[in-house]
PDB file of N, CA and C in Angstrom:
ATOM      1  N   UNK A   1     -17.597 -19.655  -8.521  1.00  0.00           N
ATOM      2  CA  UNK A   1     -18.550 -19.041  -7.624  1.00  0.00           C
ATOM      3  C   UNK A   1     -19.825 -19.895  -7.642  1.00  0.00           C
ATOM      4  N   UNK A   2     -20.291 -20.562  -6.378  1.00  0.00           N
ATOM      5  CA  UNK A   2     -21.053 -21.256  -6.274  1.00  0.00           C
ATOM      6  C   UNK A   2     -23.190 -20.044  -6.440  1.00  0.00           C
ATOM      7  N   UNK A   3     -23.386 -21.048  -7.062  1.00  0.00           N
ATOM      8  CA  UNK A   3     -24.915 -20.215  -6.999  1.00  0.00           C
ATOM      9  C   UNK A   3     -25.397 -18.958  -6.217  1.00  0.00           C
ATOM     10  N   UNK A   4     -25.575 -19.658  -4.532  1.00  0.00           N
ATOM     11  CA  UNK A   4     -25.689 -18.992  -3.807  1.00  0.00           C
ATOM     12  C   UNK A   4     -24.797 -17.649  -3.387  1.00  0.00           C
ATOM     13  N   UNK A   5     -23.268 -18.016  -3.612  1.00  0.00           N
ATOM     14  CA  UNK A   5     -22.544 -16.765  -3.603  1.00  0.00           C
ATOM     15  C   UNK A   5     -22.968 -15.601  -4.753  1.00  0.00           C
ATOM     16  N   UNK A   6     -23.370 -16.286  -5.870  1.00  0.00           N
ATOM     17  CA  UNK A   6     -24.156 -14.849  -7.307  1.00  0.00           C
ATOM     18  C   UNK A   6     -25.025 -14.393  -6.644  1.00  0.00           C
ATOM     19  N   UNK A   7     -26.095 -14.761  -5.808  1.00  0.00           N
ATOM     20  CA  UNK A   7     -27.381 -14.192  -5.611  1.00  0.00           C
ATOM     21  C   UNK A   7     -27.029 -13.188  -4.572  1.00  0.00           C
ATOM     22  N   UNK A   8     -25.862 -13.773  -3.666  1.00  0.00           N
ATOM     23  CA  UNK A   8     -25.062 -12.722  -2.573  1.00  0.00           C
ATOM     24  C   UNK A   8     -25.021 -11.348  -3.056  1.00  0.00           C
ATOM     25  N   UNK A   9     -24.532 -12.315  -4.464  1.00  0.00           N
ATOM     26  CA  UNK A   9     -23.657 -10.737  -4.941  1.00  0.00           C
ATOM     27  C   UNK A   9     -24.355  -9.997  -5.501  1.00  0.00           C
ATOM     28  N   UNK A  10     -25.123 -10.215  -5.964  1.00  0.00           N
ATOM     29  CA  UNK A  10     -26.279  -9.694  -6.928  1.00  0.00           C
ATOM     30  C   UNK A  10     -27.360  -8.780  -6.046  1.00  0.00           C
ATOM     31  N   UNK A  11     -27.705  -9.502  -4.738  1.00  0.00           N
ATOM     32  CA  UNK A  11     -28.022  -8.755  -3.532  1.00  0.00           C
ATOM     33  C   UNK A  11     -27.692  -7.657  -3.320  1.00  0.00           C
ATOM     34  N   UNK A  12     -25.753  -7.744  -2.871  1.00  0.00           N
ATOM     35  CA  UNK A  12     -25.092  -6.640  -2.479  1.00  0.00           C
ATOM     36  C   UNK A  12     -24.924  -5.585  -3.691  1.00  0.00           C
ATOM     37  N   UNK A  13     -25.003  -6.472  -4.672  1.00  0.00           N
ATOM     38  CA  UNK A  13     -24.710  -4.909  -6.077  1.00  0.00           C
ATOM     39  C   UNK A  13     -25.912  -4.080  -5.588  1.00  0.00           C
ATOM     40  N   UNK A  14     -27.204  -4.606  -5.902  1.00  0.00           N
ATOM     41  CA  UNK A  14     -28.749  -3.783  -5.830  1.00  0.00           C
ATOM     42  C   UNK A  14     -28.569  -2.948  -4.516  1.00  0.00           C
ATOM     43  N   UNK A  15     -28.125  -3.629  -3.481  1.00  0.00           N
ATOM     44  CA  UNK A  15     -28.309  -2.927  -1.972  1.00  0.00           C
ATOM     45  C   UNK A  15     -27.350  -2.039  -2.309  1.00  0.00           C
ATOM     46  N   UNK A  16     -26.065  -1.536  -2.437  1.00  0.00           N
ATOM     47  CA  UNK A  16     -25.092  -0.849  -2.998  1.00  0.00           C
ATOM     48  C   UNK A  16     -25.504   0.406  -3.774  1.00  0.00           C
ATOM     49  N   UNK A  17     -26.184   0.051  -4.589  1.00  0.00           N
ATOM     50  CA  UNK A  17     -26.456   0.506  -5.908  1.00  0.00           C
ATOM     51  C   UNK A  17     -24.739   0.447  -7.055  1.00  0.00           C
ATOM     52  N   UNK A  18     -24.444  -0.290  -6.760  1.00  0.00           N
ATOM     53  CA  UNK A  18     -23.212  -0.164  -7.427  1.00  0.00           C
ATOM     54  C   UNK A  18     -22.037  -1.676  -7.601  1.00  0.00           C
ATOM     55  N   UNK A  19     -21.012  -1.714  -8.036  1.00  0.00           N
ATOM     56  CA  UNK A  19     -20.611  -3.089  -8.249  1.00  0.00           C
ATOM     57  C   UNK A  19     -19.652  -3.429  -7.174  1.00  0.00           C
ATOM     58  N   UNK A  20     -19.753  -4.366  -6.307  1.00  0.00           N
ATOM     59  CA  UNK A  20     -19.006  -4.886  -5.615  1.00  0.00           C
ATOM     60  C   UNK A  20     -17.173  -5.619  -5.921  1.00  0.00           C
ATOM     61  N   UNK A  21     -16.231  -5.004  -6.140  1.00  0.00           N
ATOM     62  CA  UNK A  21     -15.546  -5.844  -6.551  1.00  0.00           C
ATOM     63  C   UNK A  21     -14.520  -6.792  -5.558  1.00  0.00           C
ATOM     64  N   UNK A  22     -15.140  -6.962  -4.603  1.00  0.00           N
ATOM     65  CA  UNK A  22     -13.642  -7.436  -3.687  1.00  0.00           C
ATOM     66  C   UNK A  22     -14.401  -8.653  -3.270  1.00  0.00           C
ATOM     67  N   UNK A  23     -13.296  -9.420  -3.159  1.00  0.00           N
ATOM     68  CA  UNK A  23     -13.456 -11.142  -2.791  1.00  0.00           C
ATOM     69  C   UNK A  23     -14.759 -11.538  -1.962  1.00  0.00           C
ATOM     70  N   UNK A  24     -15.880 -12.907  -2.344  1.00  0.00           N
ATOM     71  CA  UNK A  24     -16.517 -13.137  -0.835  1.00  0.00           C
ATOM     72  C   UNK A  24     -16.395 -14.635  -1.342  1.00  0.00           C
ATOM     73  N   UNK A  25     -16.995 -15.407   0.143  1.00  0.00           N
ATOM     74  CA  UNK A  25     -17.315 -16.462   0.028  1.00  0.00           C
ATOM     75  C   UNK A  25     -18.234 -16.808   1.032  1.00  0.00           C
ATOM     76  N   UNK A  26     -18.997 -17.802   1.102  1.00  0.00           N
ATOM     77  CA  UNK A  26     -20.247 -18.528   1.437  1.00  0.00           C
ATOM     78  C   UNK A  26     -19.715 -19.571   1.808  1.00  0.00           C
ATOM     79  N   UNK A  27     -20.029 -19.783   3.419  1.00  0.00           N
ATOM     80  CA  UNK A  27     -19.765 -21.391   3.942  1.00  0.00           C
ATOM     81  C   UNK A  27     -20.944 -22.074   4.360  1.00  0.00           C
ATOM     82  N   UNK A  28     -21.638 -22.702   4.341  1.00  0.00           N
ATOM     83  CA  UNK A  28     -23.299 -23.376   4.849  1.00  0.00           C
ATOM     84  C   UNK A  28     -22.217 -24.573   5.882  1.00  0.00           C
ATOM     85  N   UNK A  29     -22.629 -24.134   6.881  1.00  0.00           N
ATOM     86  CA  UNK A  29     -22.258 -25.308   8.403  1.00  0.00           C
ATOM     87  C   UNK A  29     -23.748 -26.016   8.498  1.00  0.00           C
ATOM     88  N   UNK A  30     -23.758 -27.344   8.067  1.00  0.00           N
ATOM     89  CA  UNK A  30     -24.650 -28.338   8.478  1.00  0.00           C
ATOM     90  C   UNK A  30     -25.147 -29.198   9.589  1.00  0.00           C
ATOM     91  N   UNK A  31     -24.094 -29.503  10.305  1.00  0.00           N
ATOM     92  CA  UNK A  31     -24.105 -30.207  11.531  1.00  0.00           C
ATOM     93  C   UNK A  31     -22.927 -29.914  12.684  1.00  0.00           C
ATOM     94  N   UNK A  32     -23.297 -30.451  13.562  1.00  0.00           N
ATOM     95  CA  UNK A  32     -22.773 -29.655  15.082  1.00  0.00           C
ATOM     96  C   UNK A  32     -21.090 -30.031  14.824  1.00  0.00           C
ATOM     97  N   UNK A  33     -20.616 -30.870  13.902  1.00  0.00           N
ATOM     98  CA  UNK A  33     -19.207 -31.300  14.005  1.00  0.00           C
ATOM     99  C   UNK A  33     -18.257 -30.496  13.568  1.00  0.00           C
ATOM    100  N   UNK A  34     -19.154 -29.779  11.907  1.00  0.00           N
ATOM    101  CA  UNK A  34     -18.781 -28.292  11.548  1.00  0.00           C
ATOM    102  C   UNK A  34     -18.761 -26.996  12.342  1.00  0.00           C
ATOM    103  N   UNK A  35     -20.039 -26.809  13.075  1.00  0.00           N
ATOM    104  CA  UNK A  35     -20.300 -26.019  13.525  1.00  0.00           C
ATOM    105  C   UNK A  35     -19.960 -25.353  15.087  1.00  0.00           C
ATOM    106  N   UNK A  36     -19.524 -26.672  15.387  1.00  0.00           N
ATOM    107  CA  UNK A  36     -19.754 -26.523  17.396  1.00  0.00           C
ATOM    108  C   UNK A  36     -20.646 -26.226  17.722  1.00  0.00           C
ATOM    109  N   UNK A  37     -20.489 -25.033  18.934  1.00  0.00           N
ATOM    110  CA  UNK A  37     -21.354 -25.268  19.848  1.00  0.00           C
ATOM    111  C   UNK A  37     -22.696 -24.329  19.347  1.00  0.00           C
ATOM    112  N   UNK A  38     -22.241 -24.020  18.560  1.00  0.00           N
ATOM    113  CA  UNK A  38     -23.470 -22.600  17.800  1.00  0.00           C
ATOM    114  C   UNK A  38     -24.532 -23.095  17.513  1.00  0.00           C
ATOM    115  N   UNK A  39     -24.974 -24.371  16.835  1.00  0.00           N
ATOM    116  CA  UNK A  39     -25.454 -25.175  16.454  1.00  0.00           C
ATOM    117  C   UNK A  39     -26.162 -26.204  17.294  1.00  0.00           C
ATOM    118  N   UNK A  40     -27.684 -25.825  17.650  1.00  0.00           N
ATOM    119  CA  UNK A  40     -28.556 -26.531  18.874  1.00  0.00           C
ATOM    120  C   UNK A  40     -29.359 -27.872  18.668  1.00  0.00           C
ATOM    121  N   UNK A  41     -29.697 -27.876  17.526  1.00  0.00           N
ATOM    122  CA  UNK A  41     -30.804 -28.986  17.234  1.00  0.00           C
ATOM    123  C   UNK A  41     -29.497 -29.617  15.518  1.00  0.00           C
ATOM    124  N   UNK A  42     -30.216 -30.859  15.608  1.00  0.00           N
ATOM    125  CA  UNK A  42     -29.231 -31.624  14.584  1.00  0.00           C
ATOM    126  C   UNK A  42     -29.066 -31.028  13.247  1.00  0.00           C
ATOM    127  N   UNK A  43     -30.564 -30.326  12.837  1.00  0.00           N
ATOM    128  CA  UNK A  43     -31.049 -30.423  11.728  1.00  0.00           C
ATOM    129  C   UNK A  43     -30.631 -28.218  11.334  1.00  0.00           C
ATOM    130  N   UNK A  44     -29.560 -27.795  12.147  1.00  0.00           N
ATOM    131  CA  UNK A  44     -29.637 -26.767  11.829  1.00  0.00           C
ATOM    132  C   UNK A  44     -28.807 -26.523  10.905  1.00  0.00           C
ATOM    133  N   UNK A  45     -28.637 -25.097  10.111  1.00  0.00           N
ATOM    134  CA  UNK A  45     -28.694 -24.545   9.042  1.00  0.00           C
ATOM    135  C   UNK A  45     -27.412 -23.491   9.627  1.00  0.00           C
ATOM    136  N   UNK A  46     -26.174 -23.045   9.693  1.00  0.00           N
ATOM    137  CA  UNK A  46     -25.571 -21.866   9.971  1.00  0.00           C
ATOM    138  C   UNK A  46     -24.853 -21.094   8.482  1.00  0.00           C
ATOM    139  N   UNK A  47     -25.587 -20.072   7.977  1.00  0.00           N
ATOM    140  CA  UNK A  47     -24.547 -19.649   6.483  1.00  0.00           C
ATOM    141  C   UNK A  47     -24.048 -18.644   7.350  1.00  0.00           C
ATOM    142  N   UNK A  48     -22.662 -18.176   6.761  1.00  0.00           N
ATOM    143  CA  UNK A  48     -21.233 -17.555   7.209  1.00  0.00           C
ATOM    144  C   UNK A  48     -21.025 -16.962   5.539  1.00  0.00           C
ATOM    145  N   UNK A  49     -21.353 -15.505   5.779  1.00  0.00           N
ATOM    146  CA  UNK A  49     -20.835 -14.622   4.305  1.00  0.00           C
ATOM    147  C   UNK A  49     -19.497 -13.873   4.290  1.00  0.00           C
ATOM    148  N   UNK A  50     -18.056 -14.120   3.822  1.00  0.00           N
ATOM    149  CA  UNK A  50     -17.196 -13.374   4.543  1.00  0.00           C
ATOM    150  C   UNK A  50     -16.887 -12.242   3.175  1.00  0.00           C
ATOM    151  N   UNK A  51     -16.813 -10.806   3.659  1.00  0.00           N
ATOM    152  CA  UNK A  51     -16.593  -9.968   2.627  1.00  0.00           C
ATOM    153  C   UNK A  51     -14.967  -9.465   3.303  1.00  0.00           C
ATOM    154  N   UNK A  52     -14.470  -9.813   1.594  1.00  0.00           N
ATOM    155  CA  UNK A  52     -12.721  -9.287   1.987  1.00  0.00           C
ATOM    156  C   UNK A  52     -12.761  -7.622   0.991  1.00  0.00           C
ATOM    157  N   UNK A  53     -13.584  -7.256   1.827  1.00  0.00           N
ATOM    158  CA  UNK A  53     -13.655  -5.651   1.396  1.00  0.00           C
ATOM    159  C   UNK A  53     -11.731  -4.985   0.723  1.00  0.00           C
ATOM    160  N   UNK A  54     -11.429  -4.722   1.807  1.00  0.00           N
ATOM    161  CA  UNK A  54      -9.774  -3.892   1.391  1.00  0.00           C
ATOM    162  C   UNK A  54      -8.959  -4.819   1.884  1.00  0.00           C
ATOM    163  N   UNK A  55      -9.238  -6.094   2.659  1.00  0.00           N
ATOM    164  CA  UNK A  55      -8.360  -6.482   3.584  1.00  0.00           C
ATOM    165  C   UNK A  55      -8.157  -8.322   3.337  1.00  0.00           C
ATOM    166  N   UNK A  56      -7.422  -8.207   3.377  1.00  0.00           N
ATOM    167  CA  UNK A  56      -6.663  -9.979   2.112  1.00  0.00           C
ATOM    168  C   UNK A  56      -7.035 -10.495   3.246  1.00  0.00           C
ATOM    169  N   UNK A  57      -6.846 -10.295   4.353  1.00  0.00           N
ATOM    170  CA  UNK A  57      -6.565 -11.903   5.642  1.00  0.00           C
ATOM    171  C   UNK A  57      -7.524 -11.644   6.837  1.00  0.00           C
ATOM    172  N   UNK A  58      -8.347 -10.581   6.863  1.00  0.00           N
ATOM    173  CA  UNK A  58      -9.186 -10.018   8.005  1.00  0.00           C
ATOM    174  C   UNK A  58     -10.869  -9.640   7.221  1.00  0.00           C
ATOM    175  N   UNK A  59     -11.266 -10.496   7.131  1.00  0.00           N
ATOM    176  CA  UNK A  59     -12.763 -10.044   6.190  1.00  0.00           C
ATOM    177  C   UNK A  59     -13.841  -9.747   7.317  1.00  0.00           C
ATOM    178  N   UNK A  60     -14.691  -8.959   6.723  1.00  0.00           N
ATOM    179  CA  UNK A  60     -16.257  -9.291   7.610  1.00  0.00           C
ATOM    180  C   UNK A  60     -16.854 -10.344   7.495  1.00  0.00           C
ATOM    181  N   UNK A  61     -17.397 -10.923   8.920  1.00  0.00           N
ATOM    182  CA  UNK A  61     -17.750 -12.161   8.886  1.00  0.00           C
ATOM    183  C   UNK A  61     -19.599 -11.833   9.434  1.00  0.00           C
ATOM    184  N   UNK A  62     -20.174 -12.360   8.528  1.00  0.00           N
ATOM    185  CA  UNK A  62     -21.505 -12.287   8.655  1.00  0.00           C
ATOM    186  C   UNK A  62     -22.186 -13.799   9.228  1.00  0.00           C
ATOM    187  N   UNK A  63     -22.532 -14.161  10.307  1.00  0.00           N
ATOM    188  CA  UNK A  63     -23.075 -15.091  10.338  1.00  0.00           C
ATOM    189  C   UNK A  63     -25.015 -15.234  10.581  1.00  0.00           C
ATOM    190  N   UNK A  64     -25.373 -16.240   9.900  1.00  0.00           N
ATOM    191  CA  UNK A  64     -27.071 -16.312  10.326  1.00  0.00           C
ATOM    192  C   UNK A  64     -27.280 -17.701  10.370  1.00  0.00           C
ATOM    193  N   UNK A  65     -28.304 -17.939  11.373  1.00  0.00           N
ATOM    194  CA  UNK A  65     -28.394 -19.833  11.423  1.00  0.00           C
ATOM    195  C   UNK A  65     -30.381 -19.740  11.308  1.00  0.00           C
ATOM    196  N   UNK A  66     -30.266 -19.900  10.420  1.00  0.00           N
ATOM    197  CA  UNK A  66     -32.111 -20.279   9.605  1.00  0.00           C
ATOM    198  C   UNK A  66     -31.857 -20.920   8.272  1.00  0.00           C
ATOM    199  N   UNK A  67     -33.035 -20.231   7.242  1.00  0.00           N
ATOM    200  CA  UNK A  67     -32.939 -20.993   5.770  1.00  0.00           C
ATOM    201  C   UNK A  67     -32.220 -20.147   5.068  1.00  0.00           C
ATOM    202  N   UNK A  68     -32.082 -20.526   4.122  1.00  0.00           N
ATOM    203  CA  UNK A  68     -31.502 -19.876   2.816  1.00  0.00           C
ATOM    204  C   UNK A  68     -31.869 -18.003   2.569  1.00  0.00           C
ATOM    205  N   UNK A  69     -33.461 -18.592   2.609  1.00  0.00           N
ATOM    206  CA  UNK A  69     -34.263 -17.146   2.450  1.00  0.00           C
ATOM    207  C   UNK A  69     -33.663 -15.494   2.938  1.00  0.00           C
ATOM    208  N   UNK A  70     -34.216 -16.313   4.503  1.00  0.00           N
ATOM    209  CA  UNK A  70     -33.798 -15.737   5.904  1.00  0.00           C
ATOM    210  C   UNK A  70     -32.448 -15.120   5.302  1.00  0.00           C
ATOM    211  N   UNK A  71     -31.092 -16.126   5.589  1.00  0.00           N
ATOM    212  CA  UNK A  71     -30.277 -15.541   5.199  1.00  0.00           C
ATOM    213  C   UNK A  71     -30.022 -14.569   3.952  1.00  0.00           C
ATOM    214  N   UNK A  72     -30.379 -14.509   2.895  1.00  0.00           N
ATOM    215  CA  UNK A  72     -30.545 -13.368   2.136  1.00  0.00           C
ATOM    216  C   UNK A  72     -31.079 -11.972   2.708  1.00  0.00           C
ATOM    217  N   UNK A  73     -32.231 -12.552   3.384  1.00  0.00           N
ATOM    218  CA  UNK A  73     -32.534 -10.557   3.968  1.00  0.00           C
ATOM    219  C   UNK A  73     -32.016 -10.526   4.991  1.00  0.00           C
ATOM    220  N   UNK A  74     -31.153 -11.263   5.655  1.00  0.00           N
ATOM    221  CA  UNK A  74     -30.391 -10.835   6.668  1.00  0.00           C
ATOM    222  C   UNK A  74     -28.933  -9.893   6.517  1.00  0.00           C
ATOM    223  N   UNK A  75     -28.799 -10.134   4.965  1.00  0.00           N
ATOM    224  CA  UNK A  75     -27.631 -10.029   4.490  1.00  0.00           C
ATOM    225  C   UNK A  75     -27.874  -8.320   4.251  1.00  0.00           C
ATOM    226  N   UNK A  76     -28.756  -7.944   3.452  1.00  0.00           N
ATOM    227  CA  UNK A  76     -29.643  -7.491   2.809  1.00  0.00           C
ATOM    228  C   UNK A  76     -29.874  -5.977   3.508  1.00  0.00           C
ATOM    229  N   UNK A  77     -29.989  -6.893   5.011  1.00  0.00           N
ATOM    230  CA  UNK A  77     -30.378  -5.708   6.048  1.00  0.00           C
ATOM    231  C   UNK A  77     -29.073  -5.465   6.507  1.00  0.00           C
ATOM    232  N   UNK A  78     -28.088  -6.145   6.934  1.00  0.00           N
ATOM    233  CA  UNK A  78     -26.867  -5.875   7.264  1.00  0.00           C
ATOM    234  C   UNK A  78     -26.371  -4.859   6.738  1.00  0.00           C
ATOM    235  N   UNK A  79     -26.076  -5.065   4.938  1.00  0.00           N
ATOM    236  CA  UNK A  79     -25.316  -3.765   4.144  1.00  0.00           C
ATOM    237  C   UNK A  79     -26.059  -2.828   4.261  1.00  0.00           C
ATOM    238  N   UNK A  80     -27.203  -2.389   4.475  1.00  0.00           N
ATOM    239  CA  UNK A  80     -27.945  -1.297   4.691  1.00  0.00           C
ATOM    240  C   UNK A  80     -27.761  -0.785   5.949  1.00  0.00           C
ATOM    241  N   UNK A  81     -27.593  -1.527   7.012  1.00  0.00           N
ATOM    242  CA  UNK A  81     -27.290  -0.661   8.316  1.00  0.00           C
ATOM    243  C   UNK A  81     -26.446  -0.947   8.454  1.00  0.00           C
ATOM    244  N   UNK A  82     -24.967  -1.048   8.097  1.00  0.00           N
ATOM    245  CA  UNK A  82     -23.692  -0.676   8.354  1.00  0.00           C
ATOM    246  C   UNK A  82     -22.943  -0.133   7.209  1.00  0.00           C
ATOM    247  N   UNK A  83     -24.230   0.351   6.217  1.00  0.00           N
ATOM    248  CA  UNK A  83     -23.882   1.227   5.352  1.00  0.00           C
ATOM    249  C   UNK A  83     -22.819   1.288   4.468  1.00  0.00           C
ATOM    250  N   UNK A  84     -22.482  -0.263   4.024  1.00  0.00           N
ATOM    251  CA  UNK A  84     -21.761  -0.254   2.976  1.00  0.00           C
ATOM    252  C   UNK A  84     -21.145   0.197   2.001  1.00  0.00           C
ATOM    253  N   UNK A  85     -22.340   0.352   1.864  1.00  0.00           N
ATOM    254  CA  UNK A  85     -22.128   1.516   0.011  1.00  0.00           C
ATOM    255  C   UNK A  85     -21.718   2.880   0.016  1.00  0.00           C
ATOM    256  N   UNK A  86     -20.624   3.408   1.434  1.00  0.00           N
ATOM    257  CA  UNK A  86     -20.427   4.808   1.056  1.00  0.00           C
ATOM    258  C   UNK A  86     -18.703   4.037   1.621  1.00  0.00           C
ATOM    259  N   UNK A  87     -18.266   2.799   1.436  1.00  0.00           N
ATOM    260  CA  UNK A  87     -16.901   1.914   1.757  1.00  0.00           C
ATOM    261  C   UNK A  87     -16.489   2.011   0.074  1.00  0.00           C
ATOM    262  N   UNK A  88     -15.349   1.997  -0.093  1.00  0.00           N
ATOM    263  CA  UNK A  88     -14.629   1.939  -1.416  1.00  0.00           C
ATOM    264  C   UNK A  88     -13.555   0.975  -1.043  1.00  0.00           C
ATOM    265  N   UNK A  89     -13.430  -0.088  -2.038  1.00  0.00           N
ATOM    266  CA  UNK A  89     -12.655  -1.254  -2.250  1.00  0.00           C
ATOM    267  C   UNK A  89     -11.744  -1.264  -3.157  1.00  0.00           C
ATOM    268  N   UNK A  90     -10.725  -1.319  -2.882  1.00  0.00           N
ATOM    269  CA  UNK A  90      -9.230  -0.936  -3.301  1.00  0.00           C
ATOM    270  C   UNK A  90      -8.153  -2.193  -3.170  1.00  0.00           C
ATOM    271  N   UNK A  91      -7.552  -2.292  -3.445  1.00  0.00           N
ATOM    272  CA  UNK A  91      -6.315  -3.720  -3.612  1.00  0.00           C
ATOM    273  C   UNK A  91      -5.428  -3.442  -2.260  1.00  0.00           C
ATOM    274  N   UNK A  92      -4.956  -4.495  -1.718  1.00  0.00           N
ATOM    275  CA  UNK A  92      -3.890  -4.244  -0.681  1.00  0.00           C
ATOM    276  C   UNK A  92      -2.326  -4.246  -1.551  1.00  0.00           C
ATOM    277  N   UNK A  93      -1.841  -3.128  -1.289  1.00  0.00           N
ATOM    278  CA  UNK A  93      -0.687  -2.411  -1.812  1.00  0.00           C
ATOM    279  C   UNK A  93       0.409  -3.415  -0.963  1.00  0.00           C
ATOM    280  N   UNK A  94       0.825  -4.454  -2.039  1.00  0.00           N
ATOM    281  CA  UNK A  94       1.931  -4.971  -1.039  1.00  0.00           C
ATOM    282  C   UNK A  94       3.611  -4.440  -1.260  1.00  0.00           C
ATOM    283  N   UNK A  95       3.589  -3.571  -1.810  1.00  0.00           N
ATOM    284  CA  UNK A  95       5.280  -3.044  -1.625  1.00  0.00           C
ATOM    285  C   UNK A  95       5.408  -2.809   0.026  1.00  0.00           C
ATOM    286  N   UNK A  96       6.620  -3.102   0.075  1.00  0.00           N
ATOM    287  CA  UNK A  96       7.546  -2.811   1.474  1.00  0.00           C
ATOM    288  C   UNK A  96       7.381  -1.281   2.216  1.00  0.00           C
ATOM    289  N   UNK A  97       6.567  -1.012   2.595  1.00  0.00           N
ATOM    290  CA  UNK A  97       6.359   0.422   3.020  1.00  0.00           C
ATOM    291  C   UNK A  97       7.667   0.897   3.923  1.00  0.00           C
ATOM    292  N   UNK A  98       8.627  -0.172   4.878  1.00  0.00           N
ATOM    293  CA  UNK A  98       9.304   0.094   5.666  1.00  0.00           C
ATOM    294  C   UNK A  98      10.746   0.661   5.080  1.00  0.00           C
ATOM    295  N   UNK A  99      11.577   1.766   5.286  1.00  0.00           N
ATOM    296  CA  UNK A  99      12.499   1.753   4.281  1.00  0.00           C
ATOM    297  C   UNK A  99      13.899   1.250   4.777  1.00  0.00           C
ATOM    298  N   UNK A 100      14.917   1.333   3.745  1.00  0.00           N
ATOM    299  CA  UNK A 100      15.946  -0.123   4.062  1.00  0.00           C
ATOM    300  C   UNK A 100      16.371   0.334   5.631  1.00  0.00           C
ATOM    301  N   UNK A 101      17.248  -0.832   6.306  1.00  0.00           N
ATOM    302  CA  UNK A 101      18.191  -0.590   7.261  1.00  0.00           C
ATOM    303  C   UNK A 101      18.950   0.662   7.268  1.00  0.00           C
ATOM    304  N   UNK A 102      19.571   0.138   6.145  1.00  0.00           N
ATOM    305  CA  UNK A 102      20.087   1.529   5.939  1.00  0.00           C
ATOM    306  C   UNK A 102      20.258   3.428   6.434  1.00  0.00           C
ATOM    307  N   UNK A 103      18.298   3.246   5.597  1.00  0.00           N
ATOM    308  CA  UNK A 103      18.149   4.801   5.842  1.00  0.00           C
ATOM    309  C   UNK A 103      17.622   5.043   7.473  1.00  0.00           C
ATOM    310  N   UNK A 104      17.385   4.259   8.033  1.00  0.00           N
ATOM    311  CA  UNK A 104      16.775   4.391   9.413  1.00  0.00           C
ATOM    312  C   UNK A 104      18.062   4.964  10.105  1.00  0.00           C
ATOM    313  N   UNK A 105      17.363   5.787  11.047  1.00  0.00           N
ATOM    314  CA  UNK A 105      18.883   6.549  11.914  1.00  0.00           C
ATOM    315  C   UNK A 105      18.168   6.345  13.587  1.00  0.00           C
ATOM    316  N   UNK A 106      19.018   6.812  14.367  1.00  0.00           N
ATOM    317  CA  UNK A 106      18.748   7.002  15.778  1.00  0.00           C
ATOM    318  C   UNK A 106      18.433   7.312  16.699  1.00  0.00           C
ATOM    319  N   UNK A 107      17.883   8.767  15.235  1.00  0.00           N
ATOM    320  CA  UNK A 107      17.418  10.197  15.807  1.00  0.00           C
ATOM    321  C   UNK A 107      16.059  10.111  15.977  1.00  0.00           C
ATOM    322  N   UNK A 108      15.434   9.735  16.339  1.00  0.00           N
ATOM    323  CA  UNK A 108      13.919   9.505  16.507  1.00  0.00           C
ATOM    324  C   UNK A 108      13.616  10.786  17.579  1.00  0.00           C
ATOM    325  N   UNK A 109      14.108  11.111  18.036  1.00  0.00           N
ATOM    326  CA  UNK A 109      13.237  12.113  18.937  1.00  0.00           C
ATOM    327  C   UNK A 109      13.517  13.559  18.175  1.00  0.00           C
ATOM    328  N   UNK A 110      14.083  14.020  17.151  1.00  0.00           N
ATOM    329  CA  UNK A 110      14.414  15.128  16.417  1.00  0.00           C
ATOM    330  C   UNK A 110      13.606  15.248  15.710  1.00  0.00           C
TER     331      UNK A 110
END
């Protein structure tokens, strides 16, 4: 976990009031080759926070294009108004929910 991802997290615990346990990561896009078209002047800045709350392959994607700072209370303000901290983070249950060939029948409208 790179620096900036602790202070994320450390953010989101306090904003929370409580411990975050599910996956994130921090991408900093530097220049327009990373970034495309999002990205106006050479010298810009885009951080991308992705929280894999309950969900392995579909995370929230937070984006902000300023400094470092900025991005922290942007973050900051985010979990507070979309109210995070009343979300509970749980493991994705990968057993086979579907049951065999077998037991499936024809009768679907009964």
């Amino acid at each position: 976990m790179t620096k900036l991802e602790q202070e994320i997290l450390d953010i989101i615990n306090c904003t929370i009031c409580g411990k975050y346990i599910g996956k994130l990561k921090v991408n900093i896009l530097n220049d327009k080759s990373e970034c495309g078209d999002i990205c106006y002047k050479p010298h810009d800045t885009v951080y991308e926070l992705r929280l894999y709350l309950d969900r392995e392959f579909t995370p929230i994607v937070f984006s902000y294009e300023g400094t470092e700072d900025e991005f922290k209370e942007f973050i900051r303000e985010e979990i507070r108004k979309r109210k995070l901290e009343k979300t509970r983070f749980f493991k994705i249950n990968l057993e086979c929910l579907v049951p065999d060939d077998e037991e499936l029948t024809d009768d679907w409208d009964e």
